[in-house]
Protein backbone atom coordinates (compact mmCIF):
# COMPACT_ATOMS: atom_id res chain seq x y z
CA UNK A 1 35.54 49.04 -21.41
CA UNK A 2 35.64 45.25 -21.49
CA UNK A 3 38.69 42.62 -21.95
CA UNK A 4 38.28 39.48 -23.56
CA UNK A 5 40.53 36.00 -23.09
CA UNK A 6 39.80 33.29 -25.44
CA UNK A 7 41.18 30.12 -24.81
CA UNK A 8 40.80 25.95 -25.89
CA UNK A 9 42.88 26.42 -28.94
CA UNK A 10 45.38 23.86 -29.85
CA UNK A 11 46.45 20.89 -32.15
CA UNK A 12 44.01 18.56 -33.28
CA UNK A 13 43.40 15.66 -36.22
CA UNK A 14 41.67 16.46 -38.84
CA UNK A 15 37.51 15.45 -38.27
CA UNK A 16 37.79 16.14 -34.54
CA UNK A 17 36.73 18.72 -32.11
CA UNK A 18 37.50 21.95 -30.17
CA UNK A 19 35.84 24.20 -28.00
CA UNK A 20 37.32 27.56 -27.72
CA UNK A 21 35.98 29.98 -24.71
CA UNK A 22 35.97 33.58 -24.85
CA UNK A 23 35.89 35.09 -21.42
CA UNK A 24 34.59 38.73 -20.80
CA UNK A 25 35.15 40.93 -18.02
CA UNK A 26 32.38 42.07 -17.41
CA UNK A 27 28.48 40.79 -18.99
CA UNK A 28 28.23 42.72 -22.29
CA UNK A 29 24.21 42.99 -22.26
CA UNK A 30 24.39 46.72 -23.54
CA UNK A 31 26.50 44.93 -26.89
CA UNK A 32 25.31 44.36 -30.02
CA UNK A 33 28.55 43.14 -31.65
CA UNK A 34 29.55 40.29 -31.03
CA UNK A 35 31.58 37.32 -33.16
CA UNK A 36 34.31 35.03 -33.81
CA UNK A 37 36.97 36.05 -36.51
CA UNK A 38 39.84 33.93 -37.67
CA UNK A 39 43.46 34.88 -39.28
CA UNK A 40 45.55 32.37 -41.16
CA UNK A 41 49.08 32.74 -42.40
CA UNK A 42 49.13 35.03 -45.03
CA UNK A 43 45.64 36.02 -45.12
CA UNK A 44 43.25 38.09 -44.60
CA UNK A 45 41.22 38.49 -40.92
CA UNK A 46 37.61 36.65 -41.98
CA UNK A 47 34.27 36.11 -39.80
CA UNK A 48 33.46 32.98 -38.78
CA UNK A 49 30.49 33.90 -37.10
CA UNK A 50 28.61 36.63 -36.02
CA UNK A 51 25.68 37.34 -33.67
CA UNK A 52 23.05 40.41 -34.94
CA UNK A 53 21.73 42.54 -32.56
CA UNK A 54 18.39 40.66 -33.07
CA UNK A 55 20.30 37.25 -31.51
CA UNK A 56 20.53 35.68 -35.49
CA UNK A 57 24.05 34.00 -36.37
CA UNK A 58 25.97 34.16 -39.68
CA UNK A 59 28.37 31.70 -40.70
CA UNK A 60 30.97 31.74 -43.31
CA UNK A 61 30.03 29.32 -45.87
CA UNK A 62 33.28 27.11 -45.07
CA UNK A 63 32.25 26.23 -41.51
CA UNK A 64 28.45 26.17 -42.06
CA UNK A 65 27.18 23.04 -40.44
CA UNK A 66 30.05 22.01 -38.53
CA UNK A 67 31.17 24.93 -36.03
CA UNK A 68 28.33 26.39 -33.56
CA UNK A 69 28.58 29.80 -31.60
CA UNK A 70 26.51 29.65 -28.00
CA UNK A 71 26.57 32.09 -24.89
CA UNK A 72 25.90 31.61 -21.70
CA UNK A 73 23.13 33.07 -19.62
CA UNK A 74 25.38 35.28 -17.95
CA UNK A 75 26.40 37.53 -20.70
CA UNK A 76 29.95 36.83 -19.49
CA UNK A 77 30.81 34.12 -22.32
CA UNK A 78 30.89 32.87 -25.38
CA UNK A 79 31.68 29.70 -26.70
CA UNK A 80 32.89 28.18 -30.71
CA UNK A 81 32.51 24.85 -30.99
CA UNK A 82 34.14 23.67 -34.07
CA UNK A 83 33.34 20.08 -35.23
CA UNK A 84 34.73 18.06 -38.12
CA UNK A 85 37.45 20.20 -38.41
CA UNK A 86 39.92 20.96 -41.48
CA UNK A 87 43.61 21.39 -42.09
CA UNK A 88 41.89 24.92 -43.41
CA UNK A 89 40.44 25.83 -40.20
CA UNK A 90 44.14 26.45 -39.25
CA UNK A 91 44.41 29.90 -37.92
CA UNK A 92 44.07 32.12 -35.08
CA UNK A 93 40.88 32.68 -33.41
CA UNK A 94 39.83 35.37 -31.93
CA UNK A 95 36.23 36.81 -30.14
CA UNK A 96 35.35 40.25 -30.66
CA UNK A 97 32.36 42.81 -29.30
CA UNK A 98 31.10 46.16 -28.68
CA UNK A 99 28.12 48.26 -28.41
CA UNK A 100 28.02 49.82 -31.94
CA UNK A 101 31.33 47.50 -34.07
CA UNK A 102 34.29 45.67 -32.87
CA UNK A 103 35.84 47.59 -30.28
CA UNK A 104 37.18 45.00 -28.30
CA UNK A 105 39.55 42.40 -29.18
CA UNK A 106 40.99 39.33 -27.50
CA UNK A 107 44.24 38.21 -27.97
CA UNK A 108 43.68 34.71 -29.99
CA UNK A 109 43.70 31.08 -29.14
CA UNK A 110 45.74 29.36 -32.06
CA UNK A 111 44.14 26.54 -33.67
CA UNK A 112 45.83 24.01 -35.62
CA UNK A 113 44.94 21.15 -37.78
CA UNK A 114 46.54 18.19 -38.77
């Protein structure tokens, strides 16, 4: 079992910057799952990224380019950064893993452009 806590969501202008952190409890070596989703008002849950098993990322198309996944060494977190952001990249993010499909959920960091 693992818990997750994202955080460094907030408000931000439109072409700036946030980080968002997901913390795990424990290192998640032993899982191949592993991602960032997003949920917007009145829509669907969608991938922004996810990491393959082999260590090779997938982006949505609308973030390609501008928002970058990275872990640290540890296997304890995982980081979004999010660059040249949109009023559309309004939502709630969220990190996700597990050994075999996403298990575990964290709670969200909201994320709102302006």
């Amino acid at each position: 079992h693992v818990q997750l806590v994202e955080s460094g969501g907030g408000s931000v202008q439109a072409g700036g910057s946030l980080r968002l952190s997901c913390t795990f409890s424990r290192d998640i070596y032993t899982f191949y799952c592993l991602g960032w989703f997003r949920q917007a008002p009145g829509k669907e849950r969608e991938a922004v990224v996810l990491i393959d098993s082999d260590g090779s990322t997938k982006y949505a198309d609308s973030v390609k380019g501008r928002f970058t996944i990275s872990r640290d060494n540890t296997e304890t977190k995982v980081f979004l950064q999010m660059n040249n952001v949109r009023s559309e990249d309004t939502a709630l993010y969220y990190c996700a893993t597990g050994s075999q499909s996403f298990g575990y959920w964290g709670q969200g960091t909201q994320v709102t452009v302006s």
